[in-house]
C-alpha atoms as a PDB file:
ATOM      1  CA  UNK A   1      10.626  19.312   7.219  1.00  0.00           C
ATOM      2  CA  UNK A   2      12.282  16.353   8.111  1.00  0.00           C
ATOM      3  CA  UNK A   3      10.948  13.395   7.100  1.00  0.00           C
ATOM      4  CA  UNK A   4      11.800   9.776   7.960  1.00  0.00           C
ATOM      5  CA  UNK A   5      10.434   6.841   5.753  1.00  0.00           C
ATOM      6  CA  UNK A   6      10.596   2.735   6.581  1.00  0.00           C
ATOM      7  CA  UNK A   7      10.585   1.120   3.137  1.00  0.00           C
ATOM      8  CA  UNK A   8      11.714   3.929   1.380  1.00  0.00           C
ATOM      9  CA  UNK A   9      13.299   1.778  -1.516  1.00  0.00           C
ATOM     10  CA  UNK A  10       9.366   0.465  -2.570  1.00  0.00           C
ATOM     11  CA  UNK A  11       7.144   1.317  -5.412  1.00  0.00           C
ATOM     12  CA  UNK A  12       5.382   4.010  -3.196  1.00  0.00           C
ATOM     13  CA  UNK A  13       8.504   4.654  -0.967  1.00  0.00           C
ATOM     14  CA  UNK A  14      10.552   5.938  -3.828  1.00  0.00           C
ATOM     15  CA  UNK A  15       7.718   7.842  -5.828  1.00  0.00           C
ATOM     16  CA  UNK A  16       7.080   9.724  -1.932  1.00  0.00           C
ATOM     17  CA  UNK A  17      11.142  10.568  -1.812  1.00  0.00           C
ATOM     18  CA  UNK A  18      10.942  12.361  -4.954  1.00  0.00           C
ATOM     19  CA  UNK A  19       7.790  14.220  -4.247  1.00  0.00           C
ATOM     20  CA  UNK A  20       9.059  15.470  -1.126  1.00  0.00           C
ATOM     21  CA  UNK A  21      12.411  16.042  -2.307  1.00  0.00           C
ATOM     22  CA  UNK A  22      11.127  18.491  -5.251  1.00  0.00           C
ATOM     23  CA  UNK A  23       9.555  20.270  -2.737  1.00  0.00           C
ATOM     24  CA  UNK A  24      12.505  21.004  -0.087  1.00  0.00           C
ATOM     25  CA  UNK A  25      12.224  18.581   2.437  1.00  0.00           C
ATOM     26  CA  UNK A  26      14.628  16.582   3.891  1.00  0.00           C
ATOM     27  CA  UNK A  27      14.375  12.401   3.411  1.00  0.00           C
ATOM     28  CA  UNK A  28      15.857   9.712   5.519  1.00  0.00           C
ATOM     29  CA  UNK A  29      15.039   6.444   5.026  1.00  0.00           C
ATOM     30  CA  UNK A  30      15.274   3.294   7.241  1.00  0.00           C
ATOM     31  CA  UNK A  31      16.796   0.165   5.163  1.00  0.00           C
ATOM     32  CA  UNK A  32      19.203  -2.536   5.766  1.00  0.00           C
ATOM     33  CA  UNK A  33      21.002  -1.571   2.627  1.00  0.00           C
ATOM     34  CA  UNK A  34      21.165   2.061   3.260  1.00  0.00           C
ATOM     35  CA  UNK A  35      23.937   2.784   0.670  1.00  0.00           C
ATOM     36  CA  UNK A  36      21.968   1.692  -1.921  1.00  0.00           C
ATOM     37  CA  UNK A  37      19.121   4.156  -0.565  1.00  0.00           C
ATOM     38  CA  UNK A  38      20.624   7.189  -2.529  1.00  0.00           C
ATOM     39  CA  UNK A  39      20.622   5.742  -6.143  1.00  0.00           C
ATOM     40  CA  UNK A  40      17.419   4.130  -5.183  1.00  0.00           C
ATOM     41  CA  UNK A  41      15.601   6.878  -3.983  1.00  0.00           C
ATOM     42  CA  UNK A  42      17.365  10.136  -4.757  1.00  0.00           C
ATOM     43  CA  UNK A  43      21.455  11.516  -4.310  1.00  0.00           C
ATOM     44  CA  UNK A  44      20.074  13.715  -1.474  1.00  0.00           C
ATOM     45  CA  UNK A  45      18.179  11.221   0.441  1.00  0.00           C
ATOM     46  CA  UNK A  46      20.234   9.705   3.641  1.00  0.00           C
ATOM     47  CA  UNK A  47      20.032   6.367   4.008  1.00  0.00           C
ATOM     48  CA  UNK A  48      20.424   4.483   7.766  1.00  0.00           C
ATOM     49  CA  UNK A  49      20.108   1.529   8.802  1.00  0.00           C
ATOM     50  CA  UNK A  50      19.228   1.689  12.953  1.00  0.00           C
ATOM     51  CA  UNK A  51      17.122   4.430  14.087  1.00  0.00           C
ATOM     52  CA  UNK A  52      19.611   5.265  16.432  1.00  0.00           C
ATOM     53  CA  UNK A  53      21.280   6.809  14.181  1.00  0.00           C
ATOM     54  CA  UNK A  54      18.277   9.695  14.241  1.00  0.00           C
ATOM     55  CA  UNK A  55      19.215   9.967  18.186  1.00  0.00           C
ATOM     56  CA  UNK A  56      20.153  13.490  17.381  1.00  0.00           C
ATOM     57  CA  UNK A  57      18.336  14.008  14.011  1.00  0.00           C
ATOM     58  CA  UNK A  58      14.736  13.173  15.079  1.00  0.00           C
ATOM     59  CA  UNK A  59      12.679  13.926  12.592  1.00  0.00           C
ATOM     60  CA  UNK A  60       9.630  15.987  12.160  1.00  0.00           C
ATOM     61  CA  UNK A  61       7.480  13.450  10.325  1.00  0.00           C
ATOM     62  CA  UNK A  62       7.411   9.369  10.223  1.00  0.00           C
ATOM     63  CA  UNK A  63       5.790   7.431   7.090  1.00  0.00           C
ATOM     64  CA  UNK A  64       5.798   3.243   7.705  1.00  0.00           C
ATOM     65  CA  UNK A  65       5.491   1.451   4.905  1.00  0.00           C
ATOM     66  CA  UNK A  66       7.675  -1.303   5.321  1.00  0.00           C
ATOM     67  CA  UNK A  67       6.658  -4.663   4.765  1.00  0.00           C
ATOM     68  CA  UNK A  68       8.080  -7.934   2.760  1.00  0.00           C
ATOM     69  CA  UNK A  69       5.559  -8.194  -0.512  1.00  0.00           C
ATOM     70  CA  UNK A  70       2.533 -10.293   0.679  1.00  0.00           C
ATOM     71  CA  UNK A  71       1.504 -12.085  -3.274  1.00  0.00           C
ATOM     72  CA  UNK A  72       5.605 -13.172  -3.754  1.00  0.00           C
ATOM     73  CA  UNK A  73       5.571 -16.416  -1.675  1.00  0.00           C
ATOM     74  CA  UNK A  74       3.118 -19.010  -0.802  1.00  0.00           C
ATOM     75  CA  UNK A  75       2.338 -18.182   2.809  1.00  0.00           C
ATOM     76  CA  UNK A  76       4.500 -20.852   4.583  1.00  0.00           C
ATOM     77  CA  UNK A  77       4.838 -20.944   8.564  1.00  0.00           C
ATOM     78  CA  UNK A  78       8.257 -19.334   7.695  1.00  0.00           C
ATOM     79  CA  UNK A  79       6.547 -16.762   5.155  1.00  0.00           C
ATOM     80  CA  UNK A  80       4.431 -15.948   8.012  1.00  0.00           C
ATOM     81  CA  UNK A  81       6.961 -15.114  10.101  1.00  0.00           C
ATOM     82  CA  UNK A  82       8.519 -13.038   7.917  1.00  0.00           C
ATOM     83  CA  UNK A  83       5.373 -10.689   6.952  1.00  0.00           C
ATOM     84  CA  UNK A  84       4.670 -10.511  10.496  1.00  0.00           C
ATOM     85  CA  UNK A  85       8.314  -9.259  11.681  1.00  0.00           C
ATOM     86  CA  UNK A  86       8.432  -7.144   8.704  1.00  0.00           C
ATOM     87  CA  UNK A  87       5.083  -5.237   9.572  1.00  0.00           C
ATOM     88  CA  UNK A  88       4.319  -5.583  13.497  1.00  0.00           C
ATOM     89  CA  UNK A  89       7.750  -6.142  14.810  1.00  0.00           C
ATOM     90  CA  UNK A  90       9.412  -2.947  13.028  1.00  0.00           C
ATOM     91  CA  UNK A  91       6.332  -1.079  13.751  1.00  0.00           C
ATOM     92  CA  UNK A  92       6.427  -2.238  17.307  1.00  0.00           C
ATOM     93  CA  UNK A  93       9.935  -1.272  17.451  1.00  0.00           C
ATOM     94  CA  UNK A  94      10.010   2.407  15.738  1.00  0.00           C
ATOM     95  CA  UNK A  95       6.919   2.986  18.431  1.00  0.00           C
ATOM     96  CA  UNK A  96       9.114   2.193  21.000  1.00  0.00           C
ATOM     97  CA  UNK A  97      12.021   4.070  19.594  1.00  0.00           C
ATOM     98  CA  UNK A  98       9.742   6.892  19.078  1.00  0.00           C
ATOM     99  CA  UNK A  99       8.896   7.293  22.800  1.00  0.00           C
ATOM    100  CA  UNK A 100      12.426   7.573  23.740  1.00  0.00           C
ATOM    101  CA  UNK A 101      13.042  10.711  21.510  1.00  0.00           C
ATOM    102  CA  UNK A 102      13.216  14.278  23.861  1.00  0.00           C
ATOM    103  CA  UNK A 103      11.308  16.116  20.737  1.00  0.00           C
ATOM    104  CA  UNK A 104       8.963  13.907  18.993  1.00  0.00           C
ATOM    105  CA  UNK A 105       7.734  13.918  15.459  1.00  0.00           C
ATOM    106  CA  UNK A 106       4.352  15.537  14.980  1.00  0.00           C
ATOM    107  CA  UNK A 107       2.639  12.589  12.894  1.00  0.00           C
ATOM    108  CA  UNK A 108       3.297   8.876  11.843  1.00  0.00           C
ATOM    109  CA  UNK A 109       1.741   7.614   8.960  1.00  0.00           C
ATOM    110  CA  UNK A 110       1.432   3.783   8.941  1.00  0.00           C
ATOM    111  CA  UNK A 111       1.014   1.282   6.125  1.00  0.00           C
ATOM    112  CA  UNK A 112      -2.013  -0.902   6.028  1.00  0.00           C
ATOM    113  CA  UNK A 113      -4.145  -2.945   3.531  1.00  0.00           C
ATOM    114  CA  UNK A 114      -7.421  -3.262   2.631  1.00  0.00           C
ATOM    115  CA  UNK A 115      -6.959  -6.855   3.387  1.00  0.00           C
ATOM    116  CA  UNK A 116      -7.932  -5.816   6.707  1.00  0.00           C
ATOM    117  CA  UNK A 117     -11.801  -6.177   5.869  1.00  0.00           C
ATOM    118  CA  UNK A 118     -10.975  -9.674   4.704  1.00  0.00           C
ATOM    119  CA  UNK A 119     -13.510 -11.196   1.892  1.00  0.00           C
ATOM    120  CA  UNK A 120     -16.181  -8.851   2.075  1.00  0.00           C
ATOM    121  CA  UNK A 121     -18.119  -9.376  -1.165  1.00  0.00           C
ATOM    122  CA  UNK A 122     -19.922  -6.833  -2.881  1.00  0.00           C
ATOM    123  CA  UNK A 123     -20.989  -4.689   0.412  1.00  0.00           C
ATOM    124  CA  UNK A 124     -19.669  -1.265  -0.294  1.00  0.00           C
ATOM    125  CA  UNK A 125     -16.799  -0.423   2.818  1.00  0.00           C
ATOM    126  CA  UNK A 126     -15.866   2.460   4.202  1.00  0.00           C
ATOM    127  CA  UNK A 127     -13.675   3.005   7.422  1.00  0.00           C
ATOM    128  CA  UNK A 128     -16.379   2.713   9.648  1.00  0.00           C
ATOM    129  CA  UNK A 129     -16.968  -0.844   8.992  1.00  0.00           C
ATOM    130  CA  UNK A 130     -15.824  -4.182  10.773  1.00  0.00           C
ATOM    131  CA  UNK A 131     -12.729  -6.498   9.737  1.00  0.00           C
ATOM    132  CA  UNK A 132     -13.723  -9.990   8.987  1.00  0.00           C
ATOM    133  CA  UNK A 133     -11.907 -12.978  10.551  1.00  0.00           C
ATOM    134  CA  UNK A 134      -8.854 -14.767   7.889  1.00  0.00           C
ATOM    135  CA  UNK A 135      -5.506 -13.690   7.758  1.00  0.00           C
ATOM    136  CA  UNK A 136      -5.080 -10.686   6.130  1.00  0.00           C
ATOM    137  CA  UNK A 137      -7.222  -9.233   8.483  1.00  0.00           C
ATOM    138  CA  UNK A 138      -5.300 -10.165  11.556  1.00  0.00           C
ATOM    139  CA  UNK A 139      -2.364  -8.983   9.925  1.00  0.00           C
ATOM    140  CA  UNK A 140      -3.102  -6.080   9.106  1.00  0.00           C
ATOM    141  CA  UNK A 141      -5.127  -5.221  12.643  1.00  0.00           C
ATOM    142  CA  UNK A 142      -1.675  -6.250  14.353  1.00  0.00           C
ATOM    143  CA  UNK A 143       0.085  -3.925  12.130  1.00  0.00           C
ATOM    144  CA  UNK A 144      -2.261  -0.831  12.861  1.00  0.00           C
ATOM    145  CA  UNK A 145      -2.712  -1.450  16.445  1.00  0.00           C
ATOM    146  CA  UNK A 146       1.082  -1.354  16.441  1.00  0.00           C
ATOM    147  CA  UNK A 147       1.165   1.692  15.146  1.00  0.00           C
ATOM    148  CA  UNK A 148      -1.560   3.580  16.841  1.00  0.00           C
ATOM    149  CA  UNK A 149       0.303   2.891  20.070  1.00  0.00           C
ATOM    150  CA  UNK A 150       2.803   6.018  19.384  1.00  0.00           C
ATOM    151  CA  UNK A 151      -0.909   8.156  20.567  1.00  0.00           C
ATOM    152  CA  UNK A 152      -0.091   7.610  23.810  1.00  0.00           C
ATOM    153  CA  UNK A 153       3.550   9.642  22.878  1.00  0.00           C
ATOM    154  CA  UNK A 154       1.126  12.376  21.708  1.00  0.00           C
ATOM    155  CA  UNK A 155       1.938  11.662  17.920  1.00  0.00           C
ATOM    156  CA  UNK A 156      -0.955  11.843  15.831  1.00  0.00           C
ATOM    157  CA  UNK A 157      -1.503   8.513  14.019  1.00  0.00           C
ATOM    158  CA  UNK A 158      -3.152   7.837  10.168  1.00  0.00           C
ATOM    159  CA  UNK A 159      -3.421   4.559   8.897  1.00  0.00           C
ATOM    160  CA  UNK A 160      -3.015   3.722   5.043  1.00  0.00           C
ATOM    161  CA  UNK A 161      -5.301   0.978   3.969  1.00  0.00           C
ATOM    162  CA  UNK A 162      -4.163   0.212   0.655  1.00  0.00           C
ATOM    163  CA  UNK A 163      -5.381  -1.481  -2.480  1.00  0.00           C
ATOM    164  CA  UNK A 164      -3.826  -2.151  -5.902  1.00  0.00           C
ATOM    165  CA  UNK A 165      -0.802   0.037  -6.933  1.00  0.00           C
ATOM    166  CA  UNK A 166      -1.615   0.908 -10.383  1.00  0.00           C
ATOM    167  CA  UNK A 167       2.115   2.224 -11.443  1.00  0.00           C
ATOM    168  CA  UNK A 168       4.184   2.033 -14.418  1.00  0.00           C
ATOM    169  CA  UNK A 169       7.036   0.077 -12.756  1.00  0.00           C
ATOM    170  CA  UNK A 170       6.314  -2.625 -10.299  1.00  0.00           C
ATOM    171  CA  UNK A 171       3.348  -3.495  -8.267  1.00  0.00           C
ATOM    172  CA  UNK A 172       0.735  -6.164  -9.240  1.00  0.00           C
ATOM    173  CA  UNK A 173      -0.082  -4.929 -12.849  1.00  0.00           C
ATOM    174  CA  UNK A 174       3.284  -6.343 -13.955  1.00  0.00           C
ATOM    175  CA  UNK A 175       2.534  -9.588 -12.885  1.00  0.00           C
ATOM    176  CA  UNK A 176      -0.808  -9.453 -15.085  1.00  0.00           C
ATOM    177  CA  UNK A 177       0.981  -7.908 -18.128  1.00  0.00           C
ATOM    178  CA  UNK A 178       2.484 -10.525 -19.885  1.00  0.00           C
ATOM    179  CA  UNK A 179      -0.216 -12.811 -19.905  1.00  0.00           C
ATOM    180  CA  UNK A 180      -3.017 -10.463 -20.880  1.00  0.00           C
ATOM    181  CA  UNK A 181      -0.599  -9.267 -23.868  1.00  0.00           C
ATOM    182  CA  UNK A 182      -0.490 -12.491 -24.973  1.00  0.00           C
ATOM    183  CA  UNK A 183      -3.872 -12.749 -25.386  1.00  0.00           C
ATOM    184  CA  UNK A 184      -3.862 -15.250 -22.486  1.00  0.00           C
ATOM    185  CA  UNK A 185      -5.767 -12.823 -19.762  1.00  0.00           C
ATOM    186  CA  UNK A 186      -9.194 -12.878 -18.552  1.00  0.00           C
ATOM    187  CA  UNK A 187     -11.209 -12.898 -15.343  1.00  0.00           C
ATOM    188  CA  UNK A 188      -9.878 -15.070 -12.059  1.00  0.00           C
ATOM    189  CA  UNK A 189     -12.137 -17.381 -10.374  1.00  0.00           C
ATOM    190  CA  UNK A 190     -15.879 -16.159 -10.767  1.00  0.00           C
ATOM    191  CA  UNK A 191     -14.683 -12.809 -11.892  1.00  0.00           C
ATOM    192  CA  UNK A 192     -17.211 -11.210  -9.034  1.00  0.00           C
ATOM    193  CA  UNK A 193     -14.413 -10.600  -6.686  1.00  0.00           C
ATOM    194  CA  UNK A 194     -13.881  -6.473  -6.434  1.00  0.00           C
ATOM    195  CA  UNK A 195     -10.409  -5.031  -6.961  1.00  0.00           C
ATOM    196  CA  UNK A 196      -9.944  -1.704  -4.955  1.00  0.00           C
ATOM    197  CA  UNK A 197      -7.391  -0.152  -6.900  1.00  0.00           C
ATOM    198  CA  UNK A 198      -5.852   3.002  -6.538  1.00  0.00           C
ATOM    199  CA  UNK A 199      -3.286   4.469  -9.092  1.00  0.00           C
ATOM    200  CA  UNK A 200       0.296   5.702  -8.003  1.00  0.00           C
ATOM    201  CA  UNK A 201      -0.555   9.185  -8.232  1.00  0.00           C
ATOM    202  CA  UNK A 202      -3.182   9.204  -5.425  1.00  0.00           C
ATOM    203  CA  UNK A 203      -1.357   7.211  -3.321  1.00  0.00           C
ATOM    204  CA  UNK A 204       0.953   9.020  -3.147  1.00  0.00           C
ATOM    205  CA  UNK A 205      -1.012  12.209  -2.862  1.00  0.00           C
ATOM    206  CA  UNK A 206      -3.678  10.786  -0.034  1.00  0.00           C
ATOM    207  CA  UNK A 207      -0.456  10.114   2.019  1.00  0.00           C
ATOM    208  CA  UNK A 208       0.979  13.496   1.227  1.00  0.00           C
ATOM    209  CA  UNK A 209      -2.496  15.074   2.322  1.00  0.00           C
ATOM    210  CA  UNK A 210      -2.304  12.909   5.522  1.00  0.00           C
ATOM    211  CA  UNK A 211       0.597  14.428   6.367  1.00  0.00           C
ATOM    212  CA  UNK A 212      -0.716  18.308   6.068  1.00  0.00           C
ATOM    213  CA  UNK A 213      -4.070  18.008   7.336  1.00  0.00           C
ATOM    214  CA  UNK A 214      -3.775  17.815  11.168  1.00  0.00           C
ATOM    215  CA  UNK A 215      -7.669  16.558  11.311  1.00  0.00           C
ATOM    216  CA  UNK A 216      -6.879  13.469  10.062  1.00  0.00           C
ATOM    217  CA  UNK A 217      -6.799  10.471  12.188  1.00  0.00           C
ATOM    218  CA  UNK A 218      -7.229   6.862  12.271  1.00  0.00           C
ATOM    219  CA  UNK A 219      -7.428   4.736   9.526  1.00  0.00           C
ATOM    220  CA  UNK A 220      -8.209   5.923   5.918  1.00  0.00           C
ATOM    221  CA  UNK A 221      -8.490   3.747   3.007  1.00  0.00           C
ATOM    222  CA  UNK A 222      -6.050   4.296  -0.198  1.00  0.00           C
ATOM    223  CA  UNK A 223      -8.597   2.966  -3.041  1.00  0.00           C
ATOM    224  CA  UNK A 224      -9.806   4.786  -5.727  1.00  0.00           C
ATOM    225  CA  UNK A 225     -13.834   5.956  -5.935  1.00  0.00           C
ATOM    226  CA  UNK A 226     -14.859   3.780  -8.048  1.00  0.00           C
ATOM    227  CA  UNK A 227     -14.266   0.331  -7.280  1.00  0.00           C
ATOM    228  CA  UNK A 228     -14.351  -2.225 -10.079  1.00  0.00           C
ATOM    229  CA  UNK A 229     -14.943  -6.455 -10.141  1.00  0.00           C
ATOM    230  CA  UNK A 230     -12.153  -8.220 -11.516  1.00  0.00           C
ATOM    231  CA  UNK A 231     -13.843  -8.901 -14.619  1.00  0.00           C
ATOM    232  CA  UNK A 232     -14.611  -5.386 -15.480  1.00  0.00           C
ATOM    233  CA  UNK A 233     -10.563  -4.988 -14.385  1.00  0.00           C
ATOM    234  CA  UNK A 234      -9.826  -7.742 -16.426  1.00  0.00           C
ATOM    235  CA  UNK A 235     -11.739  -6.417 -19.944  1.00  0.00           C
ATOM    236  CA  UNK A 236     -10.353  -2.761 -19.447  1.00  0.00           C
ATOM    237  CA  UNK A 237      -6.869  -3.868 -19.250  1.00  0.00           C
ATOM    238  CA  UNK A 238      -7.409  -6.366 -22.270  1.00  0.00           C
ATOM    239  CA  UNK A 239      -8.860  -3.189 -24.028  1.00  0.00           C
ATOM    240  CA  UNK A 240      -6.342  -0.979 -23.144  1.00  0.00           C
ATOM    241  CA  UNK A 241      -3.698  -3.549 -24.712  1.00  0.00           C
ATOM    242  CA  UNK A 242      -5.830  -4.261 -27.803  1.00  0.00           C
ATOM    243  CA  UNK A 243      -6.326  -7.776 -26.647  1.00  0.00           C
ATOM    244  CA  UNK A 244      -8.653 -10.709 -25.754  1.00  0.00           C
ATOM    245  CA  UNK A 245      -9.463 -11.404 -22.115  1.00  0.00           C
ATOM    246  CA  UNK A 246     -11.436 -13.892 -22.064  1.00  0.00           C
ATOM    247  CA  UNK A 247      -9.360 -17.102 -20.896  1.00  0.00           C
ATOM    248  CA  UNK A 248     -10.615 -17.869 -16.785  1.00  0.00           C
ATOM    249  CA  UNK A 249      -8.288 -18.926 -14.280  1.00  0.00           C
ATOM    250  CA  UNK A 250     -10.280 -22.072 -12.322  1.00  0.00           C
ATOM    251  CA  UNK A 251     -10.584 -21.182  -8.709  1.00  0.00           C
ATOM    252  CA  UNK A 252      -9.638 -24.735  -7.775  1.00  0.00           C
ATOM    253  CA  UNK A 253      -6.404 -24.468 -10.034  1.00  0.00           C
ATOM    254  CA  UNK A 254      -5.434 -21.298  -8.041  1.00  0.00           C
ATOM    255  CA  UNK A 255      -5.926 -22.730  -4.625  1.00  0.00           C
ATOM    256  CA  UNK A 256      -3.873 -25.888  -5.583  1.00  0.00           C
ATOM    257  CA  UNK A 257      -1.081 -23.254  -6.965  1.00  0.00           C
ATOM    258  CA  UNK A 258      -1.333 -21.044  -4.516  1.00  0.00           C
ATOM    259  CA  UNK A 259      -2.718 -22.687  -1.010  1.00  0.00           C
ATOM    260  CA  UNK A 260      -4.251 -20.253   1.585  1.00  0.00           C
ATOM    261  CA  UNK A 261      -2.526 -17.321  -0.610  1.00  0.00           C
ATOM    262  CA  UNK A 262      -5.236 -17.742  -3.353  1.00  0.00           C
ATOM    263  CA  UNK A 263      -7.597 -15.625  -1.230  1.00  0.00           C
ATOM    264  CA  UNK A 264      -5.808 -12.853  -1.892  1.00  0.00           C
ATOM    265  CA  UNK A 265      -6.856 -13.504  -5.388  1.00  0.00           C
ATOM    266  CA  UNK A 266     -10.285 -14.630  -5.221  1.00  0.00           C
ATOM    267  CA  UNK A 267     -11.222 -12.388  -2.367  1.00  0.00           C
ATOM    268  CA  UNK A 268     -11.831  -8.799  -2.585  1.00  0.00           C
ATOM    269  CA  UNK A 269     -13.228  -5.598  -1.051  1.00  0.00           C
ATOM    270  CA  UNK A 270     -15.875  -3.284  -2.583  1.00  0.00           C
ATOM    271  CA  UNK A 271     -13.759  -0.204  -0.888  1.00  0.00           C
ATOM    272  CA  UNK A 272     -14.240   3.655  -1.014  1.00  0.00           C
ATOM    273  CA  UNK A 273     -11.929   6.460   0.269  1.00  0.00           C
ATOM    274  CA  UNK A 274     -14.852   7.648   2.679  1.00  0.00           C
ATOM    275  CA  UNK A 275     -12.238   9.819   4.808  1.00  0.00           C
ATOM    276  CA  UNK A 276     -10.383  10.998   2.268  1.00  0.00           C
ATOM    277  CA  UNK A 277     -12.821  12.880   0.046  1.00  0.00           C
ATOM    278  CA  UNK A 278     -14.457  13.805   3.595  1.00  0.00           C
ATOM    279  CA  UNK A 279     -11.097  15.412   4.169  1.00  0.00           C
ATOM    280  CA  UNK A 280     -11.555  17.123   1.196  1.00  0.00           C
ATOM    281  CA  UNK A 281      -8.681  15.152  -0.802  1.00  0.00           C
ATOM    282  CA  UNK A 282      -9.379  15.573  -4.527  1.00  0.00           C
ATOM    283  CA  UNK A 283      -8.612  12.425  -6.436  1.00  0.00           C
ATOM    284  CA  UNK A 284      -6.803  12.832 -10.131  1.00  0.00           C
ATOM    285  CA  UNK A 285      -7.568   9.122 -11.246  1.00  0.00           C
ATOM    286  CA  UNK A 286     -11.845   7.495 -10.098  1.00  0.00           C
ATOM    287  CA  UNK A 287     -11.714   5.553 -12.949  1.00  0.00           C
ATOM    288  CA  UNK A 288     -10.205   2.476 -14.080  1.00  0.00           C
ATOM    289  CA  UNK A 289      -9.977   3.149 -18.146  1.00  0.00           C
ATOM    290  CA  UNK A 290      -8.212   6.357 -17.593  1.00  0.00           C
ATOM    291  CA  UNK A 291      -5.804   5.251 -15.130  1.00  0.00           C
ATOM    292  CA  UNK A 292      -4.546   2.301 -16.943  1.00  0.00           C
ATOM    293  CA  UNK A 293      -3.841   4.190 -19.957  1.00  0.00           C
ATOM    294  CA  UNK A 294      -1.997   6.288 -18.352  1.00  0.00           C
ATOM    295  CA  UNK A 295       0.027   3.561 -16.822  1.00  0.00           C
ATOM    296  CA  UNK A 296       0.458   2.068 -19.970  1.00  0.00           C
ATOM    297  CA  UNK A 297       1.149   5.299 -21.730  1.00  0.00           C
ATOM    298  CA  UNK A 298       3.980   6.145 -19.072  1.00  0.00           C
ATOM    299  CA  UNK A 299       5.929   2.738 -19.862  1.00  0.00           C
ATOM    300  CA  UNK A 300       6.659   3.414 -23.288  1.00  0.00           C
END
């Protein structure tokens, strides 16, 4: 199979070229620095940088996970702009692209967030329920409505809604390392937020079962079963490093730091992978102790 990815050279993008590579397929990825894309992500992965290159190479499968990082930059009119042509306006334009192709690939797989519910509290979410107004949300709902547009070019369309990466290298737990191993870590805000996380592993594999199960359809949620609050987050990583985590960071000391970004922090969702189990996708990691040791295990 030939596979084409859109930020191939991510955490997830680069863990998905070597899965697929070990098992035979062929990888391109879309990048604007596409002769980097080989050390990045593999000697035997292509890198291009306009889909027209593919004119005559379509491929069989599309996974869309580009997207500037949301959490590196305060979320500026300019930052805005940025996430938004980064997300909707490449998905809007590989749609497009898509519908010009004689042969046409058989699925796309798009990348979404669970910041698409917005704040939700502590109501458990699946994929049947609503998105809440705030800016993730709209987003995110541009994003996906981008991509469910290539239906209408007969492709069949899954959305990936997202939570925490737990991974050995990159993502949002190395952001939280060095503080919590300096005995400086503890809960954020009121601590009640939840933290759909999701380690590396089943990301990767919910995407990978996307892409063989032809039932699947629509938007599917990336989080593992078991859903924690950030204060039970923040005492299992302080246990898994042997340290304290007991030092709050002030909600109103975020916001100031932060501006609108903080809700990304002191939000949350209380998400489960409804669809995927449905689908009968078999998770390796549901809980949280487990799943950070092995994180932590895999970095030494």
């Amino acid at each position: 199979m030939h596979i084409l990815l859109t930020g191939g050279t991510g955490l997830i993008g680069r863990s998905l070229c070597g899965s697929f590579l070990a098992d035979g397929h062929r990888v391109t990825v879309l990048s604007r620095r596409p002769q980097q894309v080989p050390a990045l992500c593999g000697a035997k992965v292509r890198g291009v940088e306009t889909l027209t290159e593919l004119n005559d190479d379509a491929p069989d499968a599309v996974i869309n996970l580009a997207g500037a990082p949301i959490a590196d930059k305060r979320w500026s009119s300019a930052r805005k702009g940025e996430l938004w042509a980064s997300r909707v306006t490449l998905t809007e334009q590989l749609v497009a692209w898509l519908g010009t192709l004689p042969r046409k690939p058989s699925v796309l797989i798009s990348g979404s967030a669970v910041g698409w519910y917005g704040n939700t509290g502590s109501t458990i979410i699946d994929e049947t329920h609503p998105g809440k107004a705030g800016y993730t949300h709209t987003l995110c709902d541009a994003w996906e409505t981008a991509a469910q547009r290539a239906a209408a070019h007969g492709i069949r369309v899954c959305q990936v809604r997202t939570g925490l990466v737990l991974a050995p290298d990159g993502g949002f737990l190395q952001k939280m390392l060095l503080p919590f191993r300096m005995g400086l870590g503890g809960p954020i805000g009121s601590g009640r937020q939840y933290m759909p996380w999701v380690h590396l592993h089943d990301e990767v594999g919910i995407i990978r079962h996307l892409l063989t199960h032809e039932q699947c359809r629509g938007p599917f949620n990336s989080t593992a079963p078991n859903p924690v609050t950030n204060r039970e987050f923040a005492r299992e990583l302080g246990r898994a490093l042997h340290r304290p985590a007991l030092l709050p960071l002030p909600s109103a000391a975020l916001k100031l730091g932060l501006g609108e970004m903080a809700e990304l922090l002191l939000g949350g969702q209380n998400a489960v992978p409804r669809k995927a189990l449905e689908s009968g996708y078999t998770f390796r990691f549901t809980e949280l102790e487990p799943a950070l040791n092995d994180v932590l295990d895999s970095k030494h």
